[in-house]
N, C-alpha and C. Protein backbone atom coordinates (compact mmCIF):
# COMPACT_ATOMS: atom_id res chain seq x y z
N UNK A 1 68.00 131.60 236.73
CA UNK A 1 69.16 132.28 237.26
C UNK A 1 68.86 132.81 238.66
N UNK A 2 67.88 133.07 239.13
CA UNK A 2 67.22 133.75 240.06
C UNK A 2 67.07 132.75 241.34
N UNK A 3 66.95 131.49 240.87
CA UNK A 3 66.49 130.89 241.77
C UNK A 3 67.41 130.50 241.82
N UNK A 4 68.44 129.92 241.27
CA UNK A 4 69.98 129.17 241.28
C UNK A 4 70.60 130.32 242.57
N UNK A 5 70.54 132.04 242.26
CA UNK A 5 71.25 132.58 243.23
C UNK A 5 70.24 132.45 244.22
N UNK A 6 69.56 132.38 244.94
CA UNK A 6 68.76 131.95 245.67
C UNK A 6 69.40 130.98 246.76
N UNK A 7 69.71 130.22 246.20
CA UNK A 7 70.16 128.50 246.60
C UNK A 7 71.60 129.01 246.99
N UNK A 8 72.33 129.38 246.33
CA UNK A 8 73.53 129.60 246.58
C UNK A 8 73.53 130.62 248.11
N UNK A 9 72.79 131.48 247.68
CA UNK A 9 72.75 132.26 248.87
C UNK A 9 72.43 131.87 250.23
N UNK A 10 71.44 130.76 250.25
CA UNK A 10 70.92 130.49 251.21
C UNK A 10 71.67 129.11 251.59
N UNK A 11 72.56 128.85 250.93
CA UNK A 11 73.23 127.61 251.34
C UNK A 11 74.55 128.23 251.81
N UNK A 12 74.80 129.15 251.76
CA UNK A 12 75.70 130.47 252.31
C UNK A 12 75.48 130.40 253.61
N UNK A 13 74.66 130.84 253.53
CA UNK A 13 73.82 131.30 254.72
C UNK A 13 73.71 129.84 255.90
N UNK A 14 73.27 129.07 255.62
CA UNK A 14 73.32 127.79 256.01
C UNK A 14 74.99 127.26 256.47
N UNK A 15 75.93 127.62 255.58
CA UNK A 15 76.64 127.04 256.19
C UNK A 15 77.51 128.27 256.99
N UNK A 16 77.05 129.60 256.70
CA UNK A 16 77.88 130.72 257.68
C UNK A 16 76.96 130.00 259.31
N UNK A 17 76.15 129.91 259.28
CA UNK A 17 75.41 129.25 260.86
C UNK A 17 76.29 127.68 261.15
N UNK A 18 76.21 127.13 260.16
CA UNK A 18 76.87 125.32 260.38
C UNK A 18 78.37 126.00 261.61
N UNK A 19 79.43 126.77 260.16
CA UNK A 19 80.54 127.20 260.76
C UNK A 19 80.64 128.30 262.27
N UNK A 20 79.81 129.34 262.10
CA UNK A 20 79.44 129.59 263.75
C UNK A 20 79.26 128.47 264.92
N UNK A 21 78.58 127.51 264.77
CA UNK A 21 78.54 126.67 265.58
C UNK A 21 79.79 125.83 265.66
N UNK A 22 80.03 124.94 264.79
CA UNK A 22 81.65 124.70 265.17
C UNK A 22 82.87 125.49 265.70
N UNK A 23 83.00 126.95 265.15
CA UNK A 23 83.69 128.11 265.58
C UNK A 23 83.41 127.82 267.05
N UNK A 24 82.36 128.25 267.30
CA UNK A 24 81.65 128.91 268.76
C UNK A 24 82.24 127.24 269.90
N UNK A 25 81.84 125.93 269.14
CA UNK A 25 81.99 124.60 270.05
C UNK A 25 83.35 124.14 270.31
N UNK A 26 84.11 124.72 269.52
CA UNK A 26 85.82 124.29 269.43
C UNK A 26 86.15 125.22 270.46
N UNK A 27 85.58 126.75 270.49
CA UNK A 27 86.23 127.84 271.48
C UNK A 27 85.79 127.56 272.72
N UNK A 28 84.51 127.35 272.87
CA UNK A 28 83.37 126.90 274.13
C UNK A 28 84.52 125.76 274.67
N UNK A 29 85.09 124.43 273.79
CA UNK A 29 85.71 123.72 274.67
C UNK A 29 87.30 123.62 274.63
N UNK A 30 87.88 124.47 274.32
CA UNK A 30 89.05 125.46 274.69
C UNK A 30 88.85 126.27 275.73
N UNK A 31 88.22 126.53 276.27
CA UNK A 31 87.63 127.48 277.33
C UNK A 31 87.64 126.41 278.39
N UNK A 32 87.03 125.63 278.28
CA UNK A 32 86.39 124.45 279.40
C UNK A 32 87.69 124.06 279.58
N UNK A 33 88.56 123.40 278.68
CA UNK A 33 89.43 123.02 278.58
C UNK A 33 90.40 123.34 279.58
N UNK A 34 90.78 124.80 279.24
CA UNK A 34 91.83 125.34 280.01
C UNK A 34 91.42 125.42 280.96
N UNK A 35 89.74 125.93 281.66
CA UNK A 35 89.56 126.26 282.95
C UNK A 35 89.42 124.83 283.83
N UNK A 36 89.79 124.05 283.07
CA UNK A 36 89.57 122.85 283.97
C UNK A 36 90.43 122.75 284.86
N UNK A 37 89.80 122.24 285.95
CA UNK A 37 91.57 122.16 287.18
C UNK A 37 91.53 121.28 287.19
N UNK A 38 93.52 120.72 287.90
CA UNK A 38 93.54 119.71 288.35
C UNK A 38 94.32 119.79 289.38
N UNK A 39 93.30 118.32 290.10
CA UNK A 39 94.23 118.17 291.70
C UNK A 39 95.77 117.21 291.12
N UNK A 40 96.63 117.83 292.10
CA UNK A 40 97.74 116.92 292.35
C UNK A 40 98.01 115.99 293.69
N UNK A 41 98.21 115.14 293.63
CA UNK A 41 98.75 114.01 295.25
C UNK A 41 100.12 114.63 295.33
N UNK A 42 100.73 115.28 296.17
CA UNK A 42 101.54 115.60 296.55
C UNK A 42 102.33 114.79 296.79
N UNK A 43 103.90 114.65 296.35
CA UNK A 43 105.05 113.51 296.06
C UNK A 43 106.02 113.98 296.35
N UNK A 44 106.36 113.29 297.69
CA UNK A 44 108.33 113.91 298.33
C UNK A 44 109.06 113.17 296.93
N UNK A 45 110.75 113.22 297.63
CA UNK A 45 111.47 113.25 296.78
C UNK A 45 111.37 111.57 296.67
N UNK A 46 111.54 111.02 298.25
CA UNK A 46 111.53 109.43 298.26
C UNK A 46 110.25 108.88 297.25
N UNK A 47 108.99 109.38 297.25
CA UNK A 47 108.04 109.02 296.64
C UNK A 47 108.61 108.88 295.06
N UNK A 48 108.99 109.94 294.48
CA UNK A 48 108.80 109.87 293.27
C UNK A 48 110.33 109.15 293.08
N UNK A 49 111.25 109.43 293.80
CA UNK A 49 112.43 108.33 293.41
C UNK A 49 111.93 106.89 293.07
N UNK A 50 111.09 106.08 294.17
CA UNK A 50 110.16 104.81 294.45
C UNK A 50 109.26 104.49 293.43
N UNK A 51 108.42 105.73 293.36
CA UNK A 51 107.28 105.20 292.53
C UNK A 51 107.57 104.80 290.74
N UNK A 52 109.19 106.26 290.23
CA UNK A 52 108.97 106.37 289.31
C UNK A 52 110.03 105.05 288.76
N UNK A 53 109.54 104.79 287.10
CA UNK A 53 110.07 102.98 286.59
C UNK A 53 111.65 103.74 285.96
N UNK A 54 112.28 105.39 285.53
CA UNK A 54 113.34 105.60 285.39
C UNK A 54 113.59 106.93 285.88
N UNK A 55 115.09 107.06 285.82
CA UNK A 55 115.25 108.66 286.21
C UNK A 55 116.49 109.04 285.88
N UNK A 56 116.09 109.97 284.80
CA UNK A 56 117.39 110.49 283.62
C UNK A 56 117.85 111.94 283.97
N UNK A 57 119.10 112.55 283.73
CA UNK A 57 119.34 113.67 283.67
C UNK A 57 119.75 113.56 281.77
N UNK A 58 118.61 114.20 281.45
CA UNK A 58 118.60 114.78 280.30
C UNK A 58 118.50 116.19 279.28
N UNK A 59 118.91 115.98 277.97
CA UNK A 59 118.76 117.51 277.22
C UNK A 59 117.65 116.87 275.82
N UNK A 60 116.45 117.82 275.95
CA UNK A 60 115.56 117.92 275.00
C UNK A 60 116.27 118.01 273.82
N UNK A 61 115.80 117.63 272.61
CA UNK A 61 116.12 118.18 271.68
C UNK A 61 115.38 117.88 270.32
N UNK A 62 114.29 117.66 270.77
CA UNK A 62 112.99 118.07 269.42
C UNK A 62 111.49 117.42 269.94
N UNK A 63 110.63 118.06 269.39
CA UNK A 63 109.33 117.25 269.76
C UNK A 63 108.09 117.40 268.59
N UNK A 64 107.51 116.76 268.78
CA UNK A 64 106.25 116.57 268.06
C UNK A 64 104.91 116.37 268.66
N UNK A 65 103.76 116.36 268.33
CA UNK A 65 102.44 116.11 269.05
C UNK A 65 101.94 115.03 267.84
N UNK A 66 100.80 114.03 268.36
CA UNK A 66 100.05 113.28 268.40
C UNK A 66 98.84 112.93 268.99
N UNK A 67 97.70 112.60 268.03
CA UNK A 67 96.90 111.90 269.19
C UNK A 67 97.18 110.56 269.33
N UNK A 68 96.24 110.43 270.81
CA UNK A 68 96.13 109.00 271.37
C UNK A 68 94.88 108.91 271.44
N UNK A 69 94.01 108.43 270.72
CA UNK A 69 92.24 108.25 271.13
C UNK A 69 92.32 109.91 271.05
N UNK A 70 91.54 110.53 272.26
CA UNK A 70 90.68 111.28 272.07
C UNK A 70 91.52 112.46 273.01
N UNK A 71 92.97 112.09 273.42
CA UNK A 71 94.04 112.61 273.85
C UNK A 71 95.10 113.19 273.37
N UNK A 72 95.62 114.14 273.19
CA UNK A 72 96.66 114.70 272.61
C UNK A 72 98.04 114.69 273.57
N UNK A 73 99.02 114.32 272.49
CA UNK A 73 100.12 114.42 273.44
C UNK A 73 101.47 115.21 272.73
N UNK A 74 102.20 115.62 273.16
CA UNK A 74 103.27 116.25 272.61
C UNK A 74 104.39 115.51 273.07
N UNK A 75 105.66 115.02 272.30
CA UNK A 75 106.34 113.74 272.49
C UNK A 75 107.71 114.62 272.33
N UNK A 76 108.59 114.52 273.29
CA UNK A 76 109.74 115.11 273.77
C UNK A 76 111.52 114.10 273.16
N UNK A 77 111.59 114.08 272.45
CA UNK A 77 112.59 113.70 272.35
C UNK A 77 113.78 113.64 273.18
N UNK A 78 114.60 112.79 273.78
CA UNK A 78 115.61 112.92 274.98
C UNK A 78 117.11 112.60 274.33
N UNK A 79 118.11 113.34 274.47
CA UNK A 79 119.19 112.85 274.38
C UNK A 79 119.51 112.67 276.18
N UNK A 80 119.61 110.98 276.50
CA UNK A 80 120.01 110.86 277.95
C UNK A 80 121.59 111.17 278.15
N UNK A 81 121.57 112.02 279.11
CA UNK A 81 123.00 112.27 279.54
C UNK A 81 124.04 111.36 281.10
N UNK A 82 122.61 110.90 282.14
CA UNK A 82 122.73 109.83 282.97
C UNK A 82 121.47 109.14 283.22
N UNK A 83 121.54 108.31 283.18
CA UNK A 83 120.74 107.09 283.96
C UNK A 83 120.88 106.82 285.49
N UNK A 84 119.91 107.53 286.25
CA UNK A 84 120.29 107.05 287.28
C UNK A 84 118.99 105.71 288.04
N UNK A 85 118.12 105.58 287.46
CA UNK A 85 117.19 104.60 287.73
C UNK A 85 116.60 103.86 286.25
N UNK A 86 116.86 102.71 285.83
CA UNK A 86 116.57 102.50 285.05
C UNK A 86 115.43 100.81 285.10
N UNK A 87 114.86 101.33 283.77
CA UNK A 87 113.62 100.33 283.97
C UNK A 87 114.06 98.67 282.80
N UNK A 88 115.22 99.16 282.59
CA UNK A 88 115.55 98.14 281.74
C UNK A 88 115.22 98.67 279.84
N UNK A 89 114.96 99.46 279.93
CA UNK A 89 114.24 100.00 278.52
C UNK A 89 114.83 101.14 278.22
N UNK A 90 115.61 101.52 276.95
CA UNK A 90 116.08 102.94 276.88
C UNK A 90 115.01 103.73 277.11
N UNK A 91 115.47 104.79 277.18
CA UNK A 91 114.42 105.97 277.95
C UNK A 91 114.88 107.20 276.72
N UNK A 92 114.17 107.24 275.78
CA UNK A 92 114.83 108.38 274.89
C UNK A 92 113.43 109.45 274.03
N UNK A 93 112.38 109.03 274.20
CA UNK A 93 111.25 110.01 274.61
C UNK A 93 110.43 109.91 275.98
N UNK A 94 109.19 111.05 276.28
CA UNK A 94 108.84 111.85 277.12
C UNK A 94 107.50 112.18 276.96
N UNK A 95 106.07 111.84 276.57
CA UNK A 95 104.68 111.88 276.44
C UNK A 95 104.73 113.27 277.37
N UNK A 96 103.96 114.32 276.87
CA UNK A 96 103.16 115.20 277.89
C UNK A 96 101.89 115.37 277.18
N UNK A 97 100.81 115.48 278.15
CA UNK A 97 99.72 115.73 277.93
C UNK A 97 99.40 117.15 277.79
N UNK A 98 98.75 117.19 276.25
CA UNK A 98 98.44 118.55 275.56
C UNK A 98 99.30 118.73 274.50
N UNK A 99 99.02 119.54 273.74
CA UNK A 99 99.57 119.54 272.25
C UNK A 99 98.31 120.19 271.53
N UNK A 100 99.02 120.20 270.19
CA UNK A 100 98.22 120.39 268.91
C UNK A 100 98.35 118.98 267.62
N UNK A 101 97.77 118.42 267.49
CA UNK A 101 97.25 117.10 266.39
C UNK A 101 96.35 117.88 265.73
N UNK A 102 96.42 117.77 264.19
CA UNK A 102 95.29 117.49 263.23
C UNK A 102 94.88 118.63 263.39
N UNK A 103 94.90 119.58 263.63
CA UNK A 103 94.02 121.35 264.07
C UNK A 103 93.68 121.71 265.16
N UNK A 104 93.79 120.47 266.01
CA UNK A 104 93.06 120.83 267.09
C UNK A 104 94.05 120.76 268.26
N UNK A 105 94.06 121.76 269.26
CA UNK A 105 94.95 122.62 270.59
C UNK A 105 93.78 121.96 271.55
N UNK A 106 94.89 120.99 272.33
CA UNK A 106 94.04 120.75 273.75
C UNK A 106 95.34 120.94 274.90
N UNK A 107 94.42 121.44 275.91
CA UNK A 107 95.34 122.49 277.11
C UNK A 107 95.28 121.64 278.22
N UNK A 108 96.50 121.31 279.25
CA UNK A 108 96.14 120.39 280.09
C UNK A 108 96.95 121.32 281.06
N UNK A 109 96.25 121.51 282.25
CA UNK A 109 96.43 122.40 283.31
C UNK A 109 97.43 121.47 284.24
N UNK A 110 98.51 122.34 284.26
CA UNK A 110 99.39 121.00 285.42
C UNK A 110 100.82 120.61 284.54
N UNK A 111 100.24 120.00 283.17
CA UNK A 111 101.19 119.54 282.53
C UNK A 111 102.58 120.19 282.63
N UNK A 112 104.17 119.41 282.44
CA UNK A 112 104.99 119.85 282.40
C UNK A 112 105.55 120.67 281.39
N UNK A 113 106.22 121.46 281.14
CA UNK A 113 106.76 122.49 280.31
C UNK A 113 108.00 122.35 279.90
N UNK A 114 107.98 121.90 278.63
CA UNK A 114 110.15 121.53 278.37
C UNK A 114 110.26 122.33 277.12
N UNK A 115 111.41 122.27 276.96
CA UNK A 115 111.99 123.66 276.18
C UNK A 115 113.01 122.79 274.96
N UNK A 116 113.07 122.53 274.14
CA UNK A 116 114.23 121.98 273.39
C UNK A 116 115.54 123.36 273.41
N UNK A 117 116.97 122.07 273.75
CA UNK A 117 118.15 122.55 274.27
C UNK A 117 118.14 122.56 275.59
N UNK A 118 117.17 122.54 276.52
CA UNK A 118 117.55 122.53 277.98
C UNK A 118 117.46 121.72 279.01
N UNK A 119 118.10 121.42 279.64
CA UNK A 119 118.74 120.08 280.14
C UNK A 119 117.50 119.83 281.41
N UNK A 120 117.45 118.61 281.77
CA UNK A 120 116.76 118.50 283.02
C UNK A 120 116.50 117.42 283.79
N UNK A 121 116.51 117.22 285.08
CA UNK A 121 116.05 116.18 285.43
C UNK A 121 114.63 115.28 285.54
N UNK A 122 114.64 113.99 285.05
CA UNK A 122 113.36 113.80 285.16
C UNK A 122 112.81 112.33 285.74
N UNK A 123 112.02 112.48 286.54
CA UNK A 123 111.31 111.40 287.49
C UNK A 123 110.13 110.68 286.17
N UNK A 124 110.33 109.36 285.56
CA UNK A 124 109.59 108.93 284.61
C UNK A 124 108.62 107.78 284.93
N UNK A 125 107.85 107.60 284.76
CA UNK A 125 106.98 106.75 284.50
C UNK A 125 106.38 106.05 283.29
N UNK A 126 106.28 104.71 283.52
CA UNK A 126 105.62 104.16 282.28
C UNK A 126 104.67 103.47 282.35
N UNK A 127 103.64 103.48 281.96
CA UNK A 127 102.33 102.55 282.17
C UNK A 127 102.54 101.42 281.28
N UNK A 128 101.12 100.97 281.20
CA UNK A 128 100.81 99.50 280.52
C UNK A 128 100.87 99.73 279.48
N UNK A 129 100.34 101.35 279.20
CA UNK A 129 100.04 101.47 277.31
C UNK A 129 101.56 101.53 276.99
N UNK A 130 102.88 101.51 277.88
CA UNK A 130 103.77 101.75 277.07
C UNK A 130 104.26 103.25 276.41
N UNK A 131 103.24 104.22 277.25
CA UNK A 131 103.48 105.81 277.31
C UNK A 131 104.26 105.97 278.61
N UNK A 132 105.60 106.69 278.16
CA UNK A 132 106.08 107.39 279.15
C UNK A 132 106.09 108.68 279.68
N UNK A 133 105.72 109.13 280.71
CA UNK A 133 105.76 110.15 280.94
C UNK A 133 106.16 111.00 282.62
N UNK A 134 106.37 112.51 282.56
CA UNK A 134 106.89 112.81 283.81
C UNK A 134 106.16 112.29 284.87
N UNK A 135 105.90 111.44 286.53
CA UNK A 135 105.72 111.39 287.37
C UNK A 135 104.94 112.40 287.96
N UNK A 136 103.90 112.52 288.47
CA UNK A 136 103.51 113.62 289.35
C UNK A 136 103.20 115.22 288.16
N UNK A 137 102.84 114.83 287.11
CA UNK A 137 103.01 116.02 286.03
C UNK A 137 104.39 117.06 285.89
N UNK A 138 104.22 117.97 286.85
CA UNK A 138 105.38 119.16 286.89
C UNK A 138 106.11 118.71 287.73
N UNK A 139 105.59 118.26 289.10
CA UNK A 139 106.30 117.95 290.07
C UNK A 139 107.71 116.38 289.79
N UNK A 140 107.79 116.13 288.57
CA UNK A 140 108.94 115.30 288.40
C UNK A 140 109.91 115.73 287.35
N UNK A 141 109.82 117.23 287.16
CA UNK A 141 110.29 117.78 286.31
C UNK A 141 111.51 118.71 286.84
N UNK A 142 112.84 118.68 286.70
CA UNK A 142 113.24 119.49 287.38
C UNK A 142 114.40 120.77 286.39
N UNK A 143 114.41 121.83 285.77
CA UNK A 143 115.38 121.91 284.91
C UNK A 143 116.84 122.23 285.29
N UNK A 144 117.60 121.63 285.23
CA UNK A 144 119.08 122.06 285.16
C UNK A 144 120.03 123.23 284.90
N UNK A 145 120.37 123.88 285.62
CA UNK A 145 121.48 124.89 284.93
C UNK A 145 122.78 125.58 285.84
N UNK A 146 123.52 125.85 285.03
CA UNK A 146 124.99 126.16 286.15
C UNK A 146 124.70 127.42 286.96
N UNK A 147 125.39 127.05 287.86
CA UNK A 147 125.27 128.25 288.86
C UNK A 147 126.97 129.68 288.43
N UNK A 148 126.70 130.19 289.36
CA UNK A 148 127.83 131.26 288.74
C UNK A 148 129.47 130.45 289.28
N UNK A 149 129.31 130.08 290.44
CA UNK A 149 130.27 129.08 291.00
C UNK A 149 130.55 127.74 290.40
N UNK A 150 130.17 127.48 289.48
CA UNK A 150 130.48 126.36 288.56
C UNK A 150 129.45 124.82 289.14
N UNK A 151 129.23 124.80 289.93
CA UNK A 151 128.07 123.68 289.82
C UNK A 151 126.77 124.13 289.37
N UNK A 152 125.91 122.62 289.22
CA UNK A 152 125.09 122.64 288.53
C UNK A 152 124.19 122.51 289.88
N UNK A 153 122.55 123.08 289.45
CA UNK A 153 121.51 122.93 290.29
C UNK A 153 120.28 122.72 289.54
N UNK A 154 119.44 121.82 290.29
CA UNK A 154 118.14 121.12 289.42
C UNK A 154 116.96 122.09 290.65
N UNK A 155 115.89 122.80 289.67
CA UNK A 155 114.67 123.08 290.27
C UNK A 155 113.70 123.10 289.77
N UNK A 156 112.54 123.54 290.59
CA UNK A 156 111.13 123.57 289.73
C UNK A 156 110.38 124.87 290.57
N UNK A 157 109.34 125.47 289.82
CA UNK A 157 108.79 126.12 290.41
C UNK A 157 107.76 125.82 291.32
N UNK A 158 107.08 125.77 292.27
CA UNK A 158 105.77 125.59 293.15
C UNK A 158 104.52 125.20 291.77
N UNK A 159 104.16 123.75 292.09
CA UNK A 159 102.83 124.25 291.09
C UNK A 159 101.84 124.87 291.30
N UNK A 160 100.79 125.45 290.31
CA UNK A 160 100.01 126.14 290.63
C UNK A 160 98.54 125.61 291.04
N UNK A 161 98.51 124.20 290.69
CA UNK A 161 97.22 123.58 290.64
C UNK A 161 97.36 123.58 292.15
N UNK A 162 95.75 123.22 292.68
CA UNK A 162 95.57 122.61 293.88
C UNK A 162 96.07 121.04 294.01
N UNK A 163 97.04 120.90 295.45
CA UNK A 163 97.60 119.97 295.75
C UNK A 163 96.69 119.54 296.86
N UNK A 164 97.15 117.84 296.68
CA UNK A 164 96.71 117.06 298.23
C UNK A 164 97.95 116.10 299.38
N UNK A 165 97.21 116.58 300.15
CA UNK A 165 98.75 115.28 300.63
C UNK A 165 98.23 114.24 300.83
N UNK A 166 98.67 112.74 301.45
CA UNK A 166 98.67 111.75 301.22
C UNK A 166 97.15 111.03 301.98
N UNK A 167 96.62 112.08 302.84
CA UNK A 167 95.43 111.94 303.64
C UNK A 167 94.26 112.36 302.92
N UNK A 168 94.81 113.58 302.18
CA UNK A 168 93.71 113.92 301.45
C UNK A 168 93.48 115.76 302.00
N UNK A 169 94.52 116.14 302.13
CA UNK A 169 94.05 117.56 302.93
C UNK A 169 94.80 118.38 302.00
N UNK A 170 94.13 119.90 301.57
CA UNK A 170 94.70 120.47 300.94
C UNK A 170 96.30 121.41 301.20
N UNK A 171 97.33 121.42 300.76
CA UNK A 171 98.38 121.29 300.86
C UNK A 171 99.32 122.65 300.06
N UNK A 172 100.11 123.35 300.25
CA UNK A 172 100.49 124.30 299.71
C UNK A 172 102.03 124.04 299.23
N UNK A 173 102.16 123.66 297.82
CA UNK A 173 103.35 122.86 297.02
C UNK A 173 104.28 124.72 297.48
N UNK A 174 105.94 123.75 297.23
CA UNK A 174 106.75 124.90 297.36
C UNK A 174 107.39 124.48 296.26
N UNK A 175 108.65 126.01 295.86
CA UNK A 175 109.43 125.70 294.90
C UNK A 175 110.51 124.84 295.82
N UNK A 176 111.41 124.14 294.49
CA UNK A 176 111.99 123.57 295.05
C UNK A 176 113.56 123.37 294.07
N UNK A 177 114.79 123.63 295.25
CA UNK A 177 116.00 124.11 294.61
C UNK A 177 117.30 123.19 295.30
N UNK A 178 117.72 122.44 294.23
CA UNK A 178 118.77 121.14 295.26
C UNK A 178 120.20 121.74 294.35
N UNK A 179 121.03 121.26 294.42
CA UNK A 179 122.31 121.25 293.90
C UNK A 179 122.19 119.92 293.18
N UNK A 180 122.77 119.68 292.31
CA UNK A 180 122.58 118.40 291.28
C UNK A 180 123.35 117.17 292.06
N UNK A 181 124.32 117.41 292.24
CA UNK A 181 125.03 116.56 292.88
C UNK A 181 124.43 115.99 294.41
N UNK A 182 123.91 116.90 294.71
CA UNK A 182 122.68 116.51 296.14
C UNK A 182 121.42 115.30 295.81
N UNK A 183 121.19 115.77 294.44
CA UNK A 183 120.07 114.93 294.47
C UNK A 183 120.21 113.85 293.65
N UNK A 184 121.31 113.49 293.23
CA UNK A 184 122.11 112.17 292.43
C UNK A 184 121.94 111.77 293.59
N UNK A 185 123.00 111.64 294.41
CA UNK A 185 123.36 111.10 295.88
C UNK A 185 122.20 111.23 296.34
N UNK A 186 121.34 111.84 296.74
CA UNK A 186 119.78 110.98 297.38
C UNK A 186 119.08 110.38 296.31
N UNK A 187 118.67 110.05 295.18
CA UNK A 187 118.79 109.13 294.35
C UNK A 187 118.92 107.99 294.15
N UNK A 188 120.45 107.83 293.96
CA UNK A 188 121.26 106.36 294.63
C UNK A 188 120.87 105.84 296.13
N UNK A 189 120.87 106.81 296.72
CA UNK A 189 120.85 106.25 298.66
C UNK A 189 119.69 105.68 298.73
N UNK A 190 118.66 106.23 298.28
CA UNK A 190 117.30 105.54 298.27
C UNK A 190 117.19 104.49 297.63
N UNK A 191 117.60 104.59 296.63
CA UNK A 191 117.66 103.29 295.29
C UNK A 191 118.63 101.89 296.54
N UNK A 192 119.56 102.51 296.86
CA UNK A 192 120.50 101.42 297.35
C UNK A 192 120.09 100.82 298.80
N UNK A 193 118.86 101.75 299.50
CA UNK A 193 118.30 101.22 300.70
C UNK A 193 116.93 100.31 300.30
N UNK A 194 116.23 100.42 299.05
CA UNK A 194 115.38 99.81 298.69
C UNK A 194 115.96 98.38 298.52
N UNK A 195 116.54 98.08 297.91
CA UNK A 195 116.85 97.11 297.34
C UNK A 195 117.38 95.99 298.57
């Protein structure tokens, strides 16, 4: 009996140290995690009109997280309200990097911020894997809402990460505040001078 509690105890003991260390390595890289920075390439409006494969004025309205490999993503559901650049492909989710999968919270500095119920404009991109996601992280994100005068206006706040501009020099992002109807019409104009 003596030695049985023995064993028990010390396999206690054994695994109160196992679980400290996992505790301590999950927080250690939650820490890293968040303090990680990231640079942004700084993207006018023509840029991300150009670069990005769609561009919706949309309203969130549910999401979920997933991993991808060794990536977490949180997946935005879209009800599209216009299409104004389209890639040929409905456009009806939204990939952002960071989320919670499986227990585990990974933090991505930069990433965009959407809200289910609130409307917004968005500069999209799609790669090879067939993940779509905002352009430029925050900077293709714009949210929507009426003004007291009855139009609508799309903005974003200044990001906070360190930016670059196109040379490579560090760069100081601003907020940025259009009238909706302003930036449809530069939108199209660009779209219709490309072509």
């Amino acid at each position: 009996m003596g030695y049985e509690m023995h064993c028990e105890v010390r396999q206690f003991v054994c695994m109160n140290v196992w679980t400290r260390f996992l505790i301590s390595s999950v927080v250690t890289t939650g820490v890293v995690a968040s303090l990680s920075a990231t640079t942004l390439q700084q993207l006018t409006f023509d840029d991300m009109i150009q670069k990005s494969t769609a561009i919706v004025r949309a309203r969130v309205t549910g999401s979920q997280s997933s991993a991808r490999g060794a990536d977490i993503y949180t997946h935005f559901r879209l009800q599209v309200l216009e299409t104004w650049k389209s890639s040929g492909r409905a456009t009806t989710e939204v990939a952002v990097p960071g989320g919670v999968a499986g227990g585990i919270r990974q933090i991505v500095t930069g990433a965009p911020e959407l809200k289910p119920g609130q409307e917004y404009v968005l500069f999209l991109w799609t790669g090879r894997s067939g993940l779509t996601q905002v352009i430029g992280l925050s900077q293709g994100l714009f949210k929507v809402s009426e003004e007291s005068s009855g139009g609508a206006v799309a903005q974003r706040p200044p990001a906070t990460e360190p930016m670059l501009d196109p040379s490579g020099s560090p760069v100081e992002d601003r907020a940025v505040r259009i009238q909706l109807q302003d930036l449809r019409a530069r939108v199209l104009r660009v779209l219709g001078a490309a072509k």
